[in-house]
PDB file of N, CA and C in Angstrom:
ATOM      1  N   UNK A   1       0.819  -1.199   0.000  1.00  0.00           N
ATOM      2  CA  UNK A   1       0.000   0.000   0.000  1.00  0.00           C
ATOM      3  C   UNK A   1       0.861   1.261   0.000  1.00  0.00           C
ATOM      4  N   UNK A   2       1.908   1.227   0.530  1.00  0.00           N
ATOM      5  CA  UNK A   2       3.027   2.411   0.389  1.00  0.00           C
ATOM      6  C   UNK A   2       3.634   3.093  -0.701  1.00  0.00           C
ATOM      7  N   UNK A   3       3.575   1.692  -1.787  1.00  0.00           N
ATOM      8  CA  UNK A   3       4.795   1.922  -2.627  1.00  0.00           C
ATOM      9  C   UNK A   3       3.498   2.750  -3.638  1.00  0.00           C
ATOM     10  N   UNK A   4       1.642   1.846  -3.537  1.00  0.00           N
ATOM     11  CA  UNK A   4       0.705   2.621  -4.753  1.00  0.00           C
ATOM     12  C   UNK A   4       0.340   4.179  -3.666  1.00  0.00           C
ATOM     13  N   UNK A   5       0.562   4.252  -2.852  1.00  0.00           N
ATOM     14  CA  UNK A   5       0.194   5.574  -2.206  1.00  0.00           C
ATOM     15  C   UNK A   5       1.529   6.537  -2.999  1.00  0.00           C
ATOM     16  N   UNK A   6       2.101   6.171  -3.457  1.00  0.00           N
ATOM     17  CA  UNK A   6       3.621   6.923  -4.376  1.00  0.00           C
ATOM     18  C   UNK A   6       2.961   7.129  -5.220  1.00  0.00           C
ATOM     19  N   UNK A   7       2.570   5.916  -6.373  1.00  0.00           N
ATOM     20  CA  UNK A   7       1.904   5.912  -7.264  1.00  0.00           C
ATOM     21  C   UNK A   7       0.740   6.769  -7.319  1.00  0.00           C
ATOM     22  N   UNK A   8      -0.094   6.900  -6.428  1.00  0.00           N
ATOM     23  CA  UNK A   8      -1.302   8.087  -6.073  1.00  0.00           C
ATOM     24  C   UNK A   8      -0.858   9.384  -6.726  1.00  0.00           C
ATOM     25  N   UNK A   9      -0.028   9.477  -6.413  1.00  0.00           N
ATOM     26  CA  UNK A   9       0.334  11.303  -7.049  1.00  0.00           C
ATOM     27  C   UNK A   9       0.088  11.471  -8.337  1.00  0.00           C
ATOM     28  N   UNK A  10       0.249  10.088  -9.112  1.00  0.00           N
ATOM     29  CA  UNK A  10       0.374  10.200 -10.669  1.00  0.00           C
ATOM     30  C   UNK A  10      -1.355   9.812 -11.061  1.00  0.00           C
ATOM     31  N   UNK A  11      -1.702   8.075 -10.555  1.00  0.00           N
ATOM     32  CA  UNK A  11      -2.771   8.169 -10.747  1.00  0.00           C
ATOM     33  C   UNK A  11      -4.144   8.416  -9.911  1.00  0.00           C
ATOM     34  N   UNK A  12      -4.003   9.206  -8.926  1.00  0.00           N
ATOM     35  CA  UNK A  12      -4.983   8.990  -7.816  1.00  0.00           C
ATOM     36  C   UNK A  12      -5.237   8.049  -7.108  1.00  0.00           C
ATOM     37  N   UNK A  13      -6.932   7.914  -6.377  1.00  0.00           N
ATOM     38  CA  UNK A  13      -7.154   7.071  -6.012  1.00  0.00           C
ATOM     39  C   UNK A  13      -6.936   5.598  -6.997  1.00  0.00           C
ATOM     40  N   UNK A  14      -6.924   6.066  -7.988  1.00  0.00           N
ATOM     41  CA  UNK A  14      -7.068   4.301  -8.981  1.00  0.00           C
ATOM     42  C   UNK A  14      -5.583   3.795  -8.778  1.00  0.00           C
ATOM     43  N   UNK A  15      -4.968   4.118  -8.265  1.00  0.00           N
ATOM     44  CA  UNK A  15      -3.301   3.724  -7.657  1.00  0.00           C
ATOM     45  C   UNK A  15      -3.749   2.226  -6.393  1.00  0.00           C
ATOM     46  N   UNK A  16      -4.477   2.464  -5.879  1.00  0.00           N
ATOM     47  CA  UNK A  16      -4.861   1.069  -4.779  1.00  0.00           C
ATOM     48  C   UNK A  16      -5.441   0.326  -4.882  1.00  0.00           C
ATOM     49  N   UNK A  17      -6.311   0.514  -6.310  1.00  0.00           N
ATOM     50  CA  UNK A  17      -6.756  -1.053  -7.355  1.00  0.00           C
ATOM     51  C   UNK A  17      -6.007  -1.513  -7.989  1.00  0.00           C
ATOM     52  N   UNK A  18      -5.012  -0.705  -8.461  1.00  0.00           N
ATOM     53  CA  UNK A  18      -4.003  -1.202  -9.708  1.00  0.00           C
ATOM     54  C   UNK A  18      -3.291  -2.384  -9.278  1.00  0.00           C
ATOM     55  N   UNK A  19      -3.313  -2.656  -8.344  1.00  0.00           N
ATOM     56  CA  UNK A  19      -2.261  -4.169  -8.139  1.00  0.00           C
ATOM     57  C   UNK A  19      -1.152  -3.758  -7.624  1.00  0.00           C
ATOM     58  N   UNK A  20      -0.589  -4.890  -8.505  1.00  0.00           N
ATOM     59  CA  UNK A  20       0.813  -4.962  -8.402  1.00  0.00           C
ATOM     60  C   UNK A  20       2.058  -3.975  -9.408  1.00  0.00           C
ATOM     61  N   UNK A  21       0.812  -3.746 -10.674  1.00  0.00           N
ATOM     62  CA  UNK A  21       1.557  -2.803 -11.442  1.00  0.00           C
ATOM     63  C   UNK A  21       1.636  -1.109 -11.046  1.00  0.00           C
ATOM     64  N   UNK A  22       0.504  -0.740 -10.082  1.00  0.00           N
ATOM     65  CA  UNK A  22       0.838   0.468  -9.251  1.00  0.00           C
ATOM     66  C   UNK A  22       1.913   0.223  -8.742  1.00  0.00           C
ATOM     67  N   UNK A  23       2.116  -0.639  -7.951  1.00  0.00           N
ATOM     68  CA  UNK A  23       3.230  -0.730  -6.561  1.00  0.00           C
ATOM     69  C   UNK A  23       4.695  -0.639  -7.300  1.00  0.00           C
ATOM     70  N   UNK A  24       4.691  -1.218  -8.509  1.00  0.00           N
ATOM     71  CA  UNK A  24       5.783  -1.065  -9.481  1.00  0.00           C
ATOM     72  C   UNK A  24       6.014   0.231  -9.634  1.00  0.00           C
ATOM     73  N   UNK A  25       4.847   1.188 -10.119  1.00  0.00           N
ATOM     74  CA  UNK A  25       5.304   2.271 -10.606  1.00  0.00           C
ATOM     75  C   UNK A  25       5.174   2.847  -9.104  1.00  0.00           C
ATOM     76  N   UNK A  26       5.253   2.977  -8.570  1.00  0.00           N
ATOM     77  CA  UNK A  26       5.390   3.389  -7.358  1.00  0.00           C
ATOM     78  C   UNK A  26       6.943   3.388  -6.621  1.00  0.00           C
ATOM     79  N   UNK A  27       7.287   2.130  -6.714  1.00  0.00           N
ATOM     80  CA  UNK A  27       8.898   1.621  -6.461  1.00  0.00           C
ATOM     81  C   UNK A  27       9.737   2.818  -7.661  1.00  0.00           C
ATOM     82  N   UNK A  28       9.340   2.465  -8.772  1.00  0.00           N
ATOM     83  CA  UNK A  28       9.986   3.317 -10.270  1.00  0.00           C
ATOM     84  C   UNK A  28      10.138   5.234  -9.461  1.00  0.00           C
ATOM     85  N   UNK A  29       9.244   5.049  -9.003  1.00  0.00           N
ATOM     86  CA  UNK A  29       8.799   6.379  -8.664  1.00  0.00           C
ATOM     87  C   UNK A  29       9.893   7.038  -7.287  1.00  0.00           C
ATOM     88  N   UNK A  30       9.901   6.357  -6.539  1.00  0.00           N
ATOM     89  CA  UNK A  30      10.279   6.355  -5.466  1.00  0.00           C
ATOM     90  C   UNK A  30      11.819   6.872  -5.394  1.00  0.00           C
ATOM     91  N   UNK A  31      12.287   5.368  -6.312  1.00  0.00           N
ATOM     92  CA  UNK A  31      13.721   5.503  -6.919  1.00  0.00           C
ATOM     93  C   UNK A  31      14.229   6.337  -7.491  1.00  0.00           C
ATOM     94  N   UNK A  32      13.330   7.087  -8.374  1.00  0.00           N
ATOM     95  CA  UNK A  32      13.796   8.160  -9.378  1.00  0.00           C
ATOM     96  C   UNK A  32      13.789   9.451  -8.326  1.00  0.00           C
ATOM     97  N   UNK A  33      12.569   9.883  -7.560  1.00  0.00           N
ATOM     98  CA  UNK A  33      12.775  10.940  -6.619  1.00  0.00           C
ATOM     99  C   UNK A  33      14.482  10.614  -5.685  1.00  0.00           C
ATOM    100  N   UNK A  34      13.988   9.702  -5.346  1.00  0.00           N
ATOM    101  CA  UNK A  34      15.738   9.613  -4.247  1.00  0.00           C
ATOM    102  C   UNK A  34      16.437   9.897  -5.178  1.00  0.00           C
ATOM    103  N   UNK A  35      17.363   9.004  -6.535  1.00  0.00           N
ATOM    104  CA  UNK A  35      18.295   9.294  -7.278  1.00  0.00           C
ATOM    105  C   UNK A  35      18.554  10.507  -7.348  1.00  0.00           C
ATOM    106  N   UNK A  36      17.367  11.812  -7.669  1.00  0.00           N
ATOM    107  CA  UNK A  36      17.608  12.761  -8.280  1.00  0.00           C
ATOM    108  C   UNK A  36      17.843  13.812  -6.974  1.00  0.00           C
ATOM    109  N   UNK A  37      17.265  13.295  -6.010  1.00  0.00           N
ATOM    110  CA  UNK A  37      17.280  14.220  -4.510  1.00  0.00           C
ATOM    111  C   UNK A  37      19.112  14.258  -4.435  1.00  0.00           C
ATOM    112  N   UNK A  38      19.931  12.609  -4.343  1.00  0.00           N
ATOM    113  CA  UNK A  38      20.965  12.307  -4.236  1.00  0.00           C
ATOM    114  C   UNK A  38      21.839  13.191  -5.271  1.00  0.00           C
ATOM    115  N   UNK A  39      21.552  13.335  -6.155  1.00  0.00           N
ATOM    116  CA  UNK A  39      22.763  13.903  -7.540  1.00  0.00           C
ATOM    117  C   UNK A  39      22.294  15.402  -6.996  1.00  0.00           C
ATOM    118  N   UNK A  40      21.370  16.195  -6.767  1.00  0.00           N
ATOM    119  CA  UNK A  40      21.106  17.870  -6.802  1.00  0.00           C
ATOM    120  C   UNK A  40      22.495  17.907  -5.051  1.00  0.00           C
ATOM    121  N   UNK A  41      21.949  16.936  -4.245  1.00  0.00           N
ATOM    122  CA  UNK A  41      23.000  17.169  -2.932  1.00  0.00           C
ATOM    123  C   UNK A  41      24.009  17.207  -2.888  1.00  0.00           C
ATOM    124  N   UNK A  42      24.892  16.324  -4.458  1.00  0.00           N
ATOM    125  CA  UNK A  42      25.911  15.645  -4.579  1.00  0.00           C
ATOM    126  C   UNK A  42      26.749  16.833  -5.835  1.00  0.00           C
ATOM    127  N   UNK A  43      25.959  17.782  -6.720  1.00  0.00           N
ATOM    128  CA  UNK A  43      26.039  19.046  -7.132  1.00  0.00           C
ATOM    129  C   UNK A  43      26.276  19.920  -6.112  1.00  0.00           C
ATOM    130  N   UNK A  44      25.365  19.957  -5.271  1.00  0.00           N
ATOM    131  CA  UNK A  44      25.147  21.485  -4.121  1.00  0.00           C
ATOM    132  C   UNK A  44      27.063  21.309  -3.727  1.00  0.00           C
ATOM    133  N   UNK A  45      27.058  19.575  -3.194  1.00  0.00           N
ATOM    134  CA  UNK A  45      28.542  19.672  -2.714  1.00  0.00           C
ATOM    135  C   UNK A  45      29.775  20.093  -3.364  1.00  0.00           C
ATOM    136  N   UNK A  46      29.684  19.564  -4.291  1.00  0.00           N
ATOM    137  CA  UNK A  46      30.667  20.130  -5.637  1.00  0.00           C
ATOM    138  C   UNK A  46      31.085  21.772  -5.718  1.00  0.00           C
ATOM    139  N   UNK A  47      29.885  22.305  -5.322  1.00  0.00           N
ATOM    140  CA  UNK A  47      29.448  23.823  -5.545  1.00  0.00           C
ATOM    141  C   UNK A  47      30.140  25.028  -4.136  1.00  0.00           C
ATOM    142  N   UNK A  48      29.551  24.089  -2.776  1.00  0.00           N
ATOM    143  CA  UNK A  48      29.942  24.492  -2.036  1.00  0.00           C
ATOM    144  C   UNK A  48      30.847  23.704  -0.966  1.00  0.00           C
ATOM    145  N   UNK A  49      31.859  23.565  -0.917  1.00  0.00           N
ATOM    146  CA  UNK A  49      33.172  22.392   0.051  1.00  0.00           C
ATOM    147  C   UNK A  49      32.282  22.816   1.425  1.00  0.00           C
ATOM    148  N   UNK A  50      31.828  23.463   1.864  1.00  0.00           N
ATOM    149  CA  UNK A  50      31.441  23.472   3.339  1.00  0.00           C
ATOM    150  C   UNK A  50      30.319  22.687   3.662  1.00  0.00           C
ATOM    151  N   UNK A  51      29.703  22.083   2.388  1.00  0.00           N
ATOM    152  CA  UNK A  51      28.611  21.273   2.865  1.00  0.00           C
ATOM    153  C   UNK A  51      29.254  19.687   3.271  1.00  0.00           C
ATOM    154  N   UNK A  52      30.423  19.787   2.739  1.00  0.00           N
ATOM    155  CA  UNK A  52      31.222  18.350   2.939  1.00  0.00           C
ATOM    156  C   UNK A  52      31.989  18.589   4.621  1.00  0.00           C
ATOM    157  N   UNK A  53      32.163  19.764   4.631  1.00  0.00           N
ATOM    158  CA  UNK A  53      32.970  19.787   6.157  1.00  0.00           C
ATOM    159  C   UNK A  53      32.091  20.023   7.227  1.00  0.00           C
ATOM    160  N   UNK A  54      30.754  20.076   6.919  1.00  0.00           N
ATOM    161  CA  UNK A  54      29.732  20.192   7.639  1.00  0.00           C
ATOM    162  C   UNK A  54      28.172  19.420   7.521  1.00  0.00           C
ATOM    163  N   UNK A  55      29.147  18.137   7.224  1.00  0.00           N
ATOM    164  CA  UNK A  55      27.539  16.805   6.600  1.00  0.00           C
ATOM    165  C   UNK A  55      26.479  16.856   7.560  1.00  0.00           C
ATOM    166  N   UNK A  56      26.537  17.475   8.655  1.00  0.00           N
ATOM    167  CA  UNK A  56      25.486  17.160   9.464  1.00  0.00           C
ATOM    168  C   UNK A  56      23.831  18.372   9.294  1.00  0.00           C
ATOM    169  N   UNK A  57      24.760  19.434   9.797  1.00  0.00           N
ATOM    170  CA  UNK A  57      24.181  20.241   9.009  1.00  0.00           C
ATOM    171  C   UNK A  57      23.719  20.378   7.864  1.00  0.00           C
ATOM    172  N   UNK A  58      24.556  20.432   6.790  1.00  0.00           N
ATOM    173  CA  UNK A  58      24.008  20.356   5.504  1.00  0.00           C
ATOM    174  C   UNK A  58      22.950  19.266   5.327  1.00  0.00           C
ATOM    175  N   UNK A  59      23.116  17.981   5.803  1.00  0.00           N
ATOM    176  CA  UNK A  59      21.919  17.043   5.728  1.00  0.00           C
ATOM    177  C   UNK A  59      20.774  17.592   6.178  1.00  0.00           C
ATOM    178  N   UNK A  60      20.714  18.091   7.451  1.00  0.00           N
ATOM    179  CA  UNK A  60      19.689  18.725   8.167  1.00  0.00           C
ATOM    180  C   UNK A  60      19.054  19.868   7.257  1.00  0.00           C
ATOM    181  N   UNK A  61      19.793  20.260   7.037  1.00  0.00           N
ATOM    182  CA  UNK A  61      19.283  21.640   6.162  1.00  0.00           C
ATOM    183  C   UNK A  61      18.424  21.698   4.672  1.00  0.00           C
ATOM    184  N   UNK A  62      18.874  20.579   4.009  1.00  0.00           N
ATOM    185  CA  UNK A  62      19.058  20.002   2.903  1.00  0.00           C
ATOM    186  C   UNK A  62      17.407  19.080   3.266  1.00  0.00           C
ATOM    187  N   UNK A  63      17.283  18.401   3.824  1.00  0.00           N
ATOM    188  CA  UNK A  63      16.068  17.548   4.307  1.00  0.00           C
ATOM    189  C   UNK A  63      15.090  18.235   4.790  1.00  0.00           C
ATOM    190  N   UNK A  64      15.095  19.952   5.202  1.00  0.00           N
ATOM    191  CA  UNK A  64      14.028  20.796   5.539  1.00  0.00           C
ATOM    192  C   UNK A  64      13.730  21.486   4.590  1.00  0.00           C
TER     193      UNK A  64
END
């Protein structure tokens, strides 16, 4: 139910009939948001060295 509640954004409620092929695109979905969350953080660092000498923060900051 987690992975078609992802899926929801795209197709609505019809995301928690869809089966197993919601929950797919849901997983698809999921993955692609993290990947792309990961590479913009992994830029920001590139951009600015203090987010590397300060991972805690920057995570924190970065996640609000």
């Amino acid at each position: 139910m987690i992975l078609q509640s992802v899926a929801g954004g795209i197709l609505g409620k019809a995301a928690f009939a869809g089966g197993a092929g919601s929950a797919v695109l849901g997983l698809v979905l999921h993955l692609t948001i993290m990947c792309a969350m990961a590479a913009i953080y992994w830029l920001a660092c590139r951009r600015w060295p203090r987010m590397i000498e300060k991972p805690l923060q920057a995570g924190v900051a970065y996640g609000l």
